[in-house]
N, C-alpha and C. Protein backbone atom coordinates (compact mmCIF):
# COMPACT_ATOMS: atom_id res chain seq x y z
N UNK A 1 24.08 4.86 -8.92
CA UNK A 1 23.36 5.66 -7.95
C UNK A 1 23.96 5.40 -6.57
N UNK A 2 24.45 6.32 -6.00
CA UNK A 2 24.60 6.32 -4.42
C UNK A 2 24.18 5.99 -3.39
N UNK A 3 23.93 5.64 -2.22
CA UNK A 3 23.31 5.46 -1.47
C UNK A 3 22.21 6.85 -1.04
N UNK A 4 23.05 7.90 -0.76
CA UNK A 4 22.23 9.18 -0.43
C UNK A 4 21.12 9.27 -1.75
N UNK A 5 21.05 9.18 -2.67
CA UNK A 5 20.27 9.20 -3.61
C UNK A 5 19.46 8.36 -3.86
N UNK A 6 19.88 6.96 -3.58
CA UNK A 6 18.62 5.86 -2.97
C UNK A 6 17.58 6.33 -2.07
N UNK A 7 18.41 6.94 -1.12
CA UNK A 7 17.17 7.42 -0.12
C UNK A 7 16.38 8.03 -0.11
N UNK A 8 16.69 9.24 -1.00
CA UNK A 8 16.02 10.13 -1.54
C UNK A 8 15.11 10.14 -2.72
N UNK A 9 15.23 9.12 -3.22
CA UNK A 9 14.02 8.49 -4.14
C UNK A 9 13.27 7.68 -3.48
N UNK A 10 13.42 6.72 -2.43
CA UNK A 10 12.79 6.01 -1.53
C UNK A 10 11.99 6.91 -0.30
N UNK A 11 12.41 7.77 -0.58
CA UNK A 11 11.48 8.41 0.58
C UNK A 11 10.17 9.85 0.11
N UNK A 12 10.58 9.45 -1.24
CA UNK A 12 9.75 10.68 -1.67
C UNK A 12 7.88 9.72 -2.39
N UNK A 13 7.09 10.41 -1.63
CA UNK A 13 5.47 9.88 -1.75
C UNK A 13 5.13 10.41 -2.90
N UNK A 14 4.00 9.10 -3.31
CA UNK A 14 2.94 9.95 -4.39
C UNK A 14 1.73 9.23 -4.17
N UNK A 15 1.16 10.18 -4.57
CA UNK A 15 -0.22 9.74 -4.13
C UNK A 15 -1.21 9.03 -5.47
N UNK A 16 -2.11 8.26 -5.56
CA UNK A 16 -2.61 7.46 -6.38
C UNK A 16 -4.31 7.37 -6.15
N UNK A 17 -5.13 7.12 -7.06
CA UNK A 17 -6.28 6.63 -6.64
C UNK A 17 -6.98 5.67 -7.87
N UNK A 18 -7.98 5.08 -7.22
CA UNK A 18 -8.37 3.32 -7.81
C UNK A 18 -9.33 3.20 -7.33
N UNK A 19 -10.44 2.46 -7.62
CA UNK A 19 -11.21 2.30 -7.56
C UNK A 19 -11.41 0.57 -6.81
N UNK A 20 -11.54 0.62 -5.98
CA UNK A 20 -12.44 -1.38 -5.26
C UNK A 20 -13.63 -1.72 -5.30
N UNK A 21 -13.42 -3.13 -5.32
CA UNK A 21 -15.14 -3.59 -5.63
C UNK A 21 -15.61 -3.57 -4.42
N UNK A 22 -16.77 -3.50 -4.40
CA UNK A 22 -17.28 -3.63 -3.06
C UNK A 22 -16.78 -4.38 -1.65
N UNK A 23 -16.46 -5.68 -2.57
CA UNK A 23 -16.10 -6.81 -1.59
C UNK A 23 -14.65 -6.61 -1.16
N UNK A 24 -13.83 -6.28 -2.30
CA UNK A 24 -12.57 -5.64 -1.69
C UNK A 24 -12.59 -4.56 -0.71
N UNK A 25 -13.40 -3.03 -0.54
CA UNK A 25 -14.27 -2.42 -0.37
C UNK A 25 -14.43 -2.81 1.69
N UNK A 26 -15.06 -3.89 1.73
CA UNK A 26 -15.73 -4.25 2.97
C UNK A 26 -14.47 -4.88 3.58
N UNK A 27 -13.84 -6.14 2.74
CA UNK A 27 -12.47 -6.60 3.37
C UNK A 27 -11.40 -5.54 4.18
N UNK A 28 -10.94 -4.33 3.68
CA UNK A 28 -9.86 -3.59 3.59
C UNK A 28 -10.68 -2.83 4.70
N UNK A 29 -12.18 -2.47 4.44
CA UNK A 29 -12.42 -1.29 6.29
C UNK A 29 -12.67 -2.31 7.03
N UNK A 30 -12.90 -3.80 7.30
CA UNK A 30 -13.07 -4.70 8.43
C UNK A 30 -11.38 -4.64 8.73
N UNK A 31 -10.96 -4.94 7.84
CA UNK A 31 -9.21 -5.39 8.30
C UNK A 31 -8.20 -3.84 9.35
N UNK A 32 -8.85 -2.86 8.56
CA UNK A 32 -8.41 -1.38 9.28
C UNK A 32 -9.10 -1.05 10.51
N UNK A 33 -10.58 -1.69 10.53
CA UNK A 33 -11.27 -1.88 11.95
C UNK A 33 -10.34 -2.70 13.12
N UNK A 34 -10.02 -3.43 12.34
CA UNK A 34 -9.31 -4.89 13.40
C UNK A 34 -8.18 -4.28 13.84
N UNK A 35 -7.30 -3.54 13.06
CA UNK A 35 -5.88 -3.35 13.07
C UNK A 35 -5.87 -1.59 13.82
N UNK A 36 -7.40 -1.17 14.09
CA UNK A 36 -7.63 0.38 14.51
C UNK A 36 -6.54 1.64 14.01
N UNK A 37 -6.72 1.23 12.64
CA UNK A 37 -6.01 1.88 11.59
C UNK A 37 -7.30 2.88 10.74
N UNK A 38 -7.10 3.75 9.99
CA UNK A 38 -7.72 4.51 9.10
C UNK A 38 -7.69 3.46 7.73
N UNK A 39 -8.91 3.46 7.42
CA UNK A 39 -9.10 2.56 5.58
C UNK A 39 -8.05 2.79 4.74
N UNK A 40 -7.83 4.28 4.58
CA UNK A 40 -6.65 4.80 4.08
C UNK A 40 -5.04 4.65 4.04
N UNK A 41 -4.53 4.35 5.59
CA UNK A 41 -3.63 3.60 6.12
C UNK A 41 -3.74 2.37 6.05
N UNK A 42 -4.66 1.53 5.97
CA UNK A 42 -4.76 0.21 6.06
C UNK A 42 -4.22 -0.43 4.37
N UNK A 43 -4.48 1.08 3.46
CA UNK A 43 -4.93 0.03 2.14
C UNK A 43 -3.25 0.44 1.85
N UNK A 44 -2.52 1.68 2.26
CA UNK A 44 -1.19 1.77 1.71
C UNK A 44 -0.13 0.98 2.61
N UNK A 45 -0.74 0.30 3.68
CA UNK A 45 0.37 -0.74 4.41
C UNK A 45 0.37 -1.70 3.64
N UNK A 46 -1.30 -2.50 2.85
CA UNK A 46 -1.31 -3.69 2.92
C UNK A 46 -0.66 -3.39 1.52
N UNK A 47 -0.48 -2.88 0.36
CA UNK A 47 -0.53 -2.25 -0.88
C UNK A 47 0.97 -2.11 -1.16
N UNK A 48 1.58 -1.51 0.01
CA UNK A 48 3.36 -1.67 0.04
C UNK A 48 3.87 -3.39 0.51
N UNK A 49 2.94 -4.31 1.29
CA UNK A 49 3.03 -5.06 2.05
C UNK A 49 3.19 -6.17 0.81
N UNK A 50 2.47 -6.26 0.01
CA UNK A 50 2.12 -6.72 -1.02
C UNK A 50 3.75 -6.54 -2.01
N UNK A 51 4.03 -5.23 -2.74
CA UNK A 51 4.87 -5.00 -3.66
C UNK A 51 6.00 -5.28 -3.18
N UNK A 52 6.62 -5.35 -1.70
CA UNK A 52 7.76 -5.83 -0.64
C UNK A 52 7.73 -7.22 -1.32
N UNK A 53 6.92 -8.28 -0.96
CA UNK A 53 6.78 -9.76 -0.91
C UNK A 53 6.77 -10.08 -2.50
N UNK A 54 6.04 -9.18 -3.98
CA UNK A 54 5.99 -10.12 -4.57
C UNK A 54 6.15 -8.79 -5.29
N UNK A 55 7.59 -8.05 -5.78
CA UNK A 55 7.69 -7.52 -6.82
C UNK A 55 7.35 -7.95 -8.34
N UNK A 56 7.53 -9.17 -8.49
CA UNK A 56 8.01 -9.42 -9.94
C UNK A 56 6.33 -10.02 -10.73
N UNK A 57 5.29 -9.84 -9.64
CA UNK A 57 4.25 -10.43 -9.88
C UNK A 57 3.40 -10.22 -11.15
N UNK A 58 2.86 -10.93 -11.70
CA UNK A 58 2.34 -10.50 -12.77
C UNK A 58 1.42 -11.27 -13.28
N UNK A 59 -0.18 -11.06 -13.91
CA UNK A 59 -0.98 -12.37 -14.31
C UNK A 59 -0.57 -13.31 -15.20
């Protein structure tokens, strides 16, 4: 794969939805409060922020 074609898979979105527990829930809109971000933005920064640091993660 090329570089131009890296990019172009790296830059293309999809969208997802999931369900949080409550407590996850309250954490993620206090943390988007703090950071005066949207819940929504908050959960796909911390969510990419996450898969950046610990690809290989697994239980």
């Amino acid at each position: 794969m090329n570089f131009k074609s890296e990019c172009m898979v790296e830059s293309k979105e999809v969208g997802i939805a999931f369900n949080l527990s409550s407590k996850a829930n309250k954490t993620l809109t206090l943390s988007a409060k703090r950071a005066e971000r949207a819940k929504k933005r908050e959960g796909k920064l911390r969510l990419e922020d996450h898969l950046k640091r610990f690809p290989n993660w697994s239980l």
